[in-house]
Each structure stands twice: as C-alpha cells, then as structure tokens.
N, C-alpha and C. Protein backbone atom coordinates (compact mmCIF):
# COMPACT_ATOMS: atom_id res chain seq x y z
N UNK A 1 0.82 -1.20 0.00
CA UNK A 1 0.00 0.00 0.00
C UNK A 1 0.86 1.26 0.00
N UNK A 2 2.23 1.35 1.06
CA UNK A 2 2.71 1.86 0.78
C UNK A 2 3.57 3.12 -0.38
N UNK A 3 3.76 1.84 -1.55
CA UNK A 3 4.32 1.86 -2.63
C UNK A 3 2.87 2.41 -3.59
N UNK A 4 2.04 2.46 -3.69
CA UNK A 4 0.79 2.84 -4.39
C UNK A 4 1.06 4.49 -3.76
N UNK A 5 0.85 4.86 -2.64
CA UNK A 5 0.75 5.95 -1.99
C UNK A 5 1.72 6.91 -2.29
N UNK A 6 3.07 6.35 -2.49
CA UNK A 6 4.45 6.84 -2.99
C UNK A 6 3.98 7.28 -4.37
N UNK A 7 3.66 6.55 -5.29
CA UNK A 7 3.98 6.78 -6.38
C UNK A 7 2.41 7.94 -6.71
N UNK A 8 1.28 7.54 -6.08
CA UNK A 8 0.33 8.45 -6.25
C UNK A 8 1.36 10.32 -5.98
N UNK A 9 1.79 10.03 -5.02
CA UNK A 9 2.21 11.42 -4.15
C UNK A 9 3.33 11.83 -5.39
N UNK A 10 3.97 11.11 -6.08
CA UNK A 10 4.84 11.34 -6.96
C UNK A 10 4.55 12.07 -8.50
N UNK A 11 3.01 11.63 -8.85
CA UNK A 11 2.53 11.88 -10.04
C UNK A 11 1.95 13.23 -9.55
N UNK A 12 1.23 13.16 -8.60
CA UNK A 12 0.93 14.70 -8.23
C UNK A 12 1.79 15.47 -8.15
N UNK A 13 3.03 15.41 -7.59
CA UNK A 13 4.27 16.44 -7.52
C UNK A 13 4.73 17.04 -8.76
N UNK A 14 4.55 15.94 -9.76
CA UNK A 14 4.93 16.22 -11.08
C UNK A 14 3.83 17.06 -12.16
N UNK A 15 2.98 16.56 -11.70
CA UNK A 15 1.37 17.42 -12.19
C UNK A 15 1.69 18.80 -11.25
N UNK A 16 1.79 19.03 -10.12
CA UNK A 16 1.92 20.31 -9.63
C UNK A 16 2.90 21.02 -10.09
N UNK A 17 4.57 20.18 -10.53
CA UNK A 17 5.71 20.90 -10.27
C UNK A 17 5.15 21.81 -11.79
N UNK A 18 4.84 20.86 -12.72
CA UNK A 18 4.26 21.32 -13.89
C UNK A 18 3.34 23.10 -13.83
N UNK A 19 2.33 22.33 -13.17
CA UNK A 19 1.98 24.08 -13.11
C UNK A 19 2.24 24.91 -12.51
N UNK A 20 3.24 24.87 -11.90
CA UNK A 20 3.78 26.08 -11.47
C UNK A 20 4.82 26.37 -11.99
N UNK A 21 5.21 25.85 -13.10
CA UNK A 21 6.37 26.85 -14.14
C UNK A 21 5.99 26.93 -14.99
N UNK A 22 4.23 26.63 -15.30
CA UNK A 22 3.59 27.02 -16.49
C UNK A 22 3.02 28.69 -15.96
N UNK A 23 2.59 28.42 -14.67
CA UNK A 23 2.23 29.80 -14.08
C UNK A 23 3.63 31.01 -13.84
N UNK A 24 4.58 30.78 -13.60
CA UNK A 24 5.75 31.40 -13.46
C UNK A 24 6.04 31.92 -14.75
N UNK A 25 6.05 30.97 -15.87
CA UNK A 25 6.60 31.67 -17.19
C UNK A 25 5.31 32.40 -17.97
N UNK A 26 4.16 32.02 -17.29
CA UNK A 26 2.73 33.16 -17.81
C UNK A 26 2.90 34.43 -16.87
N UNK A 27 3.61 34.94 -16.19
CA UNK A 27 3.58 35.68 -15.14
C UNK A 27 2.00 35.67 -14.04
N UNK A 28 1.71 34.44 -13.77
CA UNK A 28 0.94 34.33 -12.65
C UNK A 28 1.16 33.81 -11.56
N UNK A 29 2.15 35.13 -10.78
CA UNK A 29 2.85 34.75 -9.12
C UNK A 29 2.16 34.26 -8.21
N UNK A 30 0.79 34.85 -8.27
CA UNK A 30 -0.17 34.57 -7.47
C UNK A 30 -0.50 33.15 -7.35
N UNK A 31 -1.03 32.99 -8.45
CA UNK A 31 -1.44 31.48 -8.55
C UNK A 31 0.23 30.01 -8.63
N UNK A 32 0.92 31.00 -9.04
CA UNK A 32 2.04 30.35 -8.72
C UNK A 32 2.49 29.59 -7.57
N UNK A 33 2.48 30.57 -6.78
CA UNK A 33 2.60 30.61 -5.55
C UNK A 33 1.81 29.39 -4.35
N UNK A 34 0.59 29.79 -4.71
CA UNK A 34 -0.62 29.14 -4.08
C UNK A 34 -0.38 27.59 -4.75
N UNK A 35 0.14 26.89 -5.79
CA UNK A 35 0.47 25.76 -6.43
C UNK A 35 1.60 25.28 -5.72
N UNK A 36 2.78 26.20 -5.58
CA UNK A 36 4.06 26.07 -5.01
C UNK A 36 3.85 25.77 -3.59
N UNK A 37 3.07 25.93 -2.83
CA UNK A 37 2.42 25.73 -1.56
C UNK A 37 1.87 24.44 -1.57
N UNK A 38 1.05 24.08 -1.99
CA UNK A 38 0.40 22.86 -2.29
C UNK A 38 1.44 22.14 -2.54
N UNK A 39 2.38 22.23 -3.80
CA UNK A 39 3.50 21.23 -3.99
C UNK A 39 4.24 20.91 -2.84
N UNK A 40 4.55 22.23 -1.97
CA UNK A 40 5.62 21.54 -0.51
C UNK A 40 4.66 20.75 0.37
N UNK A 41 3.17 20.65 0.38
CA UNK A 41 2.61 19.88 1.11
C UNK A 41 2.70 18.42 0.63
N UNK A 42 2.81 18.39 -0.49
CA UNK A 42 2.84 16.61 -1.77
C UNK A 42 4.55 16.63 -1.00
N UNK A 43 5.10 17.30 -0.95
CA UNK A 43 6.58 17.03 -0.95
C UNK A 43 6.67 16.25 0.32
N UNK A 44 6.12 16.68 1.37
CA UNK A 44 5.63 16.08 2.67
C UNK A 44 5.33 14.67 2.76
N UNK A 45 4.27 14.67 1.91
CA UNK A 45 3.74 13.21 1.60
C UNK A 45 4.71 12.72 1.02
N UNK A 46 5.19 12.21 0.30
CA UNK A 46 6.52 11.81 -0.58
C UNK A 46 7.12 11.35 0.31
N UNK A 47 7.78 12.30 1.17
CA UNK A 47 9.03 12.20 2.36
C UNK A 47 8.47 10.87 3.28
N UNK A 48 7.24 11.30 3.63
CA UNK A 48 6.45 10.61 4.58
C UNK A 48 6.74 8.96 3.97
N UNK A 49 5.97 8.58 2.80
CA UNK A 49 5.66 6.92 2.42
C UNK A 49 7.27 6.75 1.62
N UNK A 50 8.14 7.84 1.34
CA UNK A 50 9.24 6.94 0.95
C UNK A 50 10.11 6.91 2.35
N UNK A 51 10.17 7.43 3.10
CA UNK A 51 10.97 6.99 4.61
C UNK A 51 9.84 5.57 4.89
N UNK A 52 9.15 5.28 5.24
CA UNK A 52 8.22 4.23 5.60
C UNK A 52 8.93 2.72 4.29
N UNK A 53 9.02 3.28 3.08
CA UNK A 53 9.16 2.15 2.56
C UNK A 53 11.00 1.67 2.63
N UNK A 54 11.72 2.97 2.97
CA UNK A 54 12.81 3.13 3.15
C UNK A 54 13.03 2.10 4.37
N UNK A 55 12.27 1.95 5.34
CA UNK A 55 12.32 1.64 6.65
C UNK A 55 12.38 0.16 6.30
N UNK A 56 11.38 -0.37 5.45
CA UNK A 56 11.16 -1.96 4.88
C UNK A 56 12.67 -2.60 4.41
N UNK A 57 13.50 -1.73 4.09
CA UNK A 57 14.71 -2.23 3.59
C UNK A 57 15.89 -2.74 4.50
N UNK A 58 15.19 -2.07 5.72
CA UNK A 58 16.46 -2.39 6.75
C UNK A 58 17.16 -3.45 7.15
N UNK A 59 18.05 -3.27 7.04
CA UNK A 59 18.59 -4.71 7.68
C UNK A 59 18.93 -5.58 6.41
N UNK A 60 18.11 -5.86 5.34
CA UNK A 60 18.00 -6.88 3.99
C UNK A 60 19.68 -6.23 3.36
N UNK A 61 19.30 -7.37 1.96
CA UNK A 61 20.31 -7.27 1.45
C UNK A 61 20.72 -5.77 0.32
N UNK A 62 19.43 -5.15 0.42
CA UNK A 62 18.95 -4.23 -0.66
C UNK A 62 19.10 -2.91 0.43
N UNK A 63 19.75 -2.48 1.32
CA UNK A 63 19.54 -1.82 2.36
C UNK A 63 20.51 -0.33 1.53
N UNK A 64 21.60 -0.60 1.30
CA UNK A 64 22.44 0.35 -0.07
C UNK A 64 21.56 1.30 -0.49
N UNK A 65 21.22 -0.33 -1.81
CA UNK A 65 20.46 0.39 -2.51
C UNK A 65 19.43 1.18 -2.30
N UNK A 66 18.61 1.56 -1.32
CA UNK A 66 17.36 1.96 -0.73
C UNK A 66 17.81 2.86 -0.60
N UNK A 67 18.96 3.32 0.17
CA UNK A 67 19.69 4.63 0.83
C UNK A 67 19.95 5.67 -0.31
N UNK A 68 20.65 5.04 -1.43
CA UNK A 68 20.82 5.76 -2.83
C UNK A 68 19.75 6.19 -2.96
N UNK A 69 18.60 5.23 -3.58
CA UNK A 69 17.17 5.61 -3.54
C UNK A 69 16.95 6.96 -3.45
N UNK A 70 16.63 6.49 -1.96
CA UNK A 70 16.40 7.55 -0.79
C UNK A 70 17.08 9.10 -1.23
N UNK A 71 18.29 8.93 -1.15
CA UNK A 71 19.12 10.43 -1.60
C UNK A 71 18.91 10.80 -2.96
N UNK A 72 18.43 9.47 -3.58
CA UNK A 72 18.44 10.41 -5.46
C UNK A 72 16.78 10.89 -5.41
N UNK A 73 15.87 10.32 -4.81
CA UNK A 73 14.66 11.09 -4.45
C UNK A 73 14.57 12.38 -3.60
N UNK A 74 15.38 12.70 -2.91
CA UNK A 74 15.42 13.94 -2.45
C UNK A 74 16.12 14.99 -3.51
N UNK A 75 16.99 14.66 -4.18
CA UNK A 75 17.68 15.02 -4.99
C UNK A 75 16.60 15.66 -5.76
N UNK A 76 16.09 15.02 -6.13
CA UNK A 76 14.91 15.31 -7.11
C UNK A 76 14.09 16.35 -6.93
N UNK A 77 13.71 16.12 -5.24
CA UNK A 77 12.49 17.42 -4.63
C UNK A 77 13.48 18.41 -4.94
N UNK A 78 14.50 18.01 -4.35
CA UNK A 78 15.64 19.82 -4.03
C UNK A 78 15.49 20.70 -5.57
N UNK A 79 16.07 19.86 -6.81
CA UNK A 79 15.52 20.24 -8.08
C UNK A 79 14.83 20.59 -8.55
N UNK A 80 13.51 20.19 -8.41
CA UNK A 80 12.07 20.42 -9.04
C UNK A 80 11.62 21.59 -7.95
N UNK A 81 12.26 21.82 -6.75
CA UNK A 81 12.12 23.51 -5.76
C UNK A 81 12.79 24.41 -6.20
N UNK A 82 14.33 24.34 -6.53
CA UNK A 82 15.15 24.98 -6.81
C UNK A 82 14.70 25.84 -8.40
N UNK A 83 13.60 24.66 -9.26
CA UNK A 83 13.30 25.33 -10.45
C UNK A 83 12.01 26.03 -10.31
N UNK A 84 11.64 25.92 -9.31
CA UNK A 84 10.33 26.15 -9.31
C UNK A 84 10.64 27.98 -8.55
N UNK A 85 11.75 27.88 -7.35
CA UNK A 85 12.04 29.27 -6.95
C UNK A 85 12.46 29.89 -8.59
N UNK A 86 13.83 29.46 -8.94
CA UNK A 86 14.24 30.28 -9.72
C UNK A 86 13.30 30.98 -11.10
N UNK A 87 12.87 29.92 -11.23
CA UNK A 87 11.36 30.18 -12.41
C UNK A 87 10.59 31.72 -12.18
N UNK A 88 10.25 31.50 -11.11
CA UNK A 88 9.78 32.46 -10.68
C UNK A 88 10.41 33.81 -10.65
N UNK A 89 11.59 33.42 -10.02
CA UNK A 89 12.50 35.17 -10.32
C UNK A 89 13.08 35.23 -11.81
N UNK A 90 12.64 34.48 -12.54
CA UNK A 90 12.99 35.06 -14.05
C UNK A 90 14.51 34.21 -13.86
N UNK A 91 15.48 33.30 -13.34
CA UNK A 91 16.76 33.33 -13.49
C UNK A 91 17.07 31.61 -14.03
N UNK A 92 18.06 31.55 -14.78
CA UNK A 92 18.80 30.77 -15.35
C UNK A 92 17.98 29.37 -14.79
N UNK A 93 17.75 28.30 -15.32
CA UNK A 93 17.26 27.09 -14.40
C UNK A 93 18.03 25.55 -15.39
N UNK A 94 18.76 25.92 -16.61
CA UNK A 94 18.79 24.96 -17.19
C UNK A 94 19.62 23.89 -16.43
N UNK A 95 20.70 24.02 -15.44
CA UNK A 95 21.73 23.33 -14.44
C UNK A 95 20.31 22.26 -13.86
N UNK A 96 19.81 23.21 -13.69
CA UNK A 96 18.85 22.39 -12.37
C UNK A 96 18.25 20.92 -13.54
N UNK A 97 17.30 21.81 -14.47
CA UNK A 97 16.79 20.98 -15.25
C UNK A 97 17.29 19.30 -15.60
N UNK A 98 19.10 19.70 -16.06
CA UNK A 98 19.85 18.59 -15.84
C UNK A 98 19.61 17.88 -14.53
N UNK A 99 19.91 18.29 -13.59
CA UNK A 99 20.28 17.42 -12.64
C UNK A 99 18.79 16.95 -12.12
N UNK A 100 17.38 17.49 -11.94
CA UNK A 100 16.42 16.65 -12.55
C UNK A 100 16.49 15.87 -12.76
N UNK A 101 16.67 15.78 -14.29
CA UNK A 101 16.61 14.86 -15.02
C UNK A 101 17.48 13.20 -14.44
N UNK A 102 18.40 14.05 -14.08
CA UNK A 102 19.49 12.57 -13.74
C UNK A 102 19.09 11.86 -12.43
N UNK A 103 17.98 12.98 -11.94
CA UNK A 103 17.65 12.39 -10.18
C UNK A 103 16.54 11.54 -10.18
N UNK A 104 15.65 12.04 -11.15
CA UNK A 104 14.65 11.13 -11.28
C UNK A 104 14.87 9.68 -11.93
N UNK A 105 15.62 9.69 -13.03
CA UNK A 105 15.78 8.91 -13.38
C UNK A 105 16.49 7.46 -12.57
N UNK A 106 17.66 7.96 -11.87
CA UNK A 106 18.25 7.02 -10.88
C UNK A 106 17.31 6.57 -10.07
N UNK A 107 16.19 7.26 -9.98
CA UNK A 107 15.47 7.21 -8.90
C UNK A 107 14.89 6.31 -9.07
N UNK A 108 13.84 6.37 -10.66
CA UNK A 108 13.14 5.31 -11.18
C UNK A 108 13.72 4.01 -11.39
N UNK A 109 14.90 4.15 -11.85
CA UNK A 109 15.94 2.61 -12.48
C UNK A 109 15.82 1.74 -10.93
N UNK A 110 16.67 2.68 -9.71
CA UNK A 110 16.39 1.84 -8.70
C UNK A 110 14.76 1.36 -8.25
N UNK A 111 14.01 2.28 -8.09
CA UNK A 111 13.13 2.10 -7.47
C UNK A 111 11.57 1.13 -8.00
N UNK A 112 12.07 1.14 -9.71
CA UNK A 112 11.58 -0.26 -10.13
C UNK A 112 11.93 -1.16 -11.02
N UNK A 113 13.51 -0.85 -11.17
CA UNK A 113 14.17 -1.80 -11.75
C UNK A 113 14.70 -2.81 -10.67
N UNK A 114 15.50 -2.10 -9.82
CA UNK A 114 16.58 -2.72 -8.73
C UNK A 114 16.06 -3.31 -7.45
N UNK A 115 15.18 -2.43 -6.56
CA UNK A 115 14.46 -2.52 -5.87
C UNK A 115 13.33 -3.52 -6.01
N UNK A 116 12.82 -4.45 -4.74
CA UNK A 116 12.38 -5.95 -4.88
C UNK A 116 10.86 -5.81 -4.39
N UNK A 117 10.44 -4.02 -3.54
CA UNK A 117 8.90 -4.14 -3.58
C UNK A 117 7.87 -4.23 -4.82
N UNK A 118 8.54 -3.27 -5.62
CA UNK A 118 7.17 -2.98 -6.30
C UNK A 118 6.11 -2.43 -6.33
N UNK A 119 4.82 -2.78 -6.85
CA UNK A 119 3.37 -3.15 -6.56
C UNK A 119 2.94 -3.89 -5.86
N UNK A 120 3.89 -4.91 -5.12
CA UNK A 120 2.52 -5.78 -4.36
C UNK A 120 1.71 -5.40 -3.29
C-alpha cells in the first residue's frame, strides 16, 4: 500500500511541479505561488511513504540500494524547488533541469528496476 501511496504522491508532484512553471513563465505569481504551496505539502507526503518504505529495507540485502534511492529522491524534490524558486525570479534554471533529469531517473531505475517491492 505503501508503494501505491508513494507513487500516487509522486505523479501529483509532477502534475503540480508542472503548473507552477507554467504559471511562473505566464507571469501568474499569485497562482504560482498558491500551487508552489500545495506542492511543498505533496513534498511532505513523498518524504512521509518513501521513509516508511525506506524503513522496509532495513537490515535486507537491498539496504544500499534503498539509501541511494532515498538520496536520489530527495535530490529530485531539491531540483524540481530549486526550479520552481528560480522560475519564478525570471533566473537561469537549465543546471537544475539537468540534474532533474538525472535524479529522477536514478530514482526510477532503482526504485523499479533494482528494488524488490514494487506493486505488491
């Protein structure tokens, strides 16, 4: 159940992170803002069911890998905030964009390639 909850909290982050650099580059701070708010509350949730599933790993043989996980998913929030501030003040974001890109991805390879929960 866990892992359902994670990944729900994940698609929303990405649906939110979305509009709020659609609102940032329309110049709507306001509503920006009020999205960007909402997103640090999903970010919450996130933190919340991936420490919980983080916790399932302990001790096993996959305990590493979880930890990586763990840090390339934060990686990710720090990114998708970092673009979401800078967006907003009009400044440079393509660095971030990269490293995005590379956080999520590690994130995904482990978290349903490598990694032994899943869906069940």
């Amino acid at each position: 159940m866990n892992t359902h909850l994670h990944v729900t909290a994940w698609v929303l982050a990405f649906i939110l992170f979305a509009i709020v650099v659609i609102l940032n580059k329309s110049g709507k701070a306001k509503g920006a803002k009020i999205t960007q708010m909402i997103l640090r509350l999903d970010y919450l949730l996130i933190l919340y069911s991936g420490g919980s599933l983080l916790a399932a790993y302990f001790g096993g043989p996959q305990m590493g890998e979880a930890i990586f996980k763990a840090l390339a998913g934060i990686w990710a929030i720090f990114a998708m905030e970092m673009i979401s501030m800078k967006s907003g003040r009009e400044e440079k974001t393509t660095s971030w964009w990269i490293q995005l890109a590379i956080a999520v991805i590690l994130t995904l390879i482990l978290g349903f390639g490598r990694l032994g929960f899943g869906f069940a």
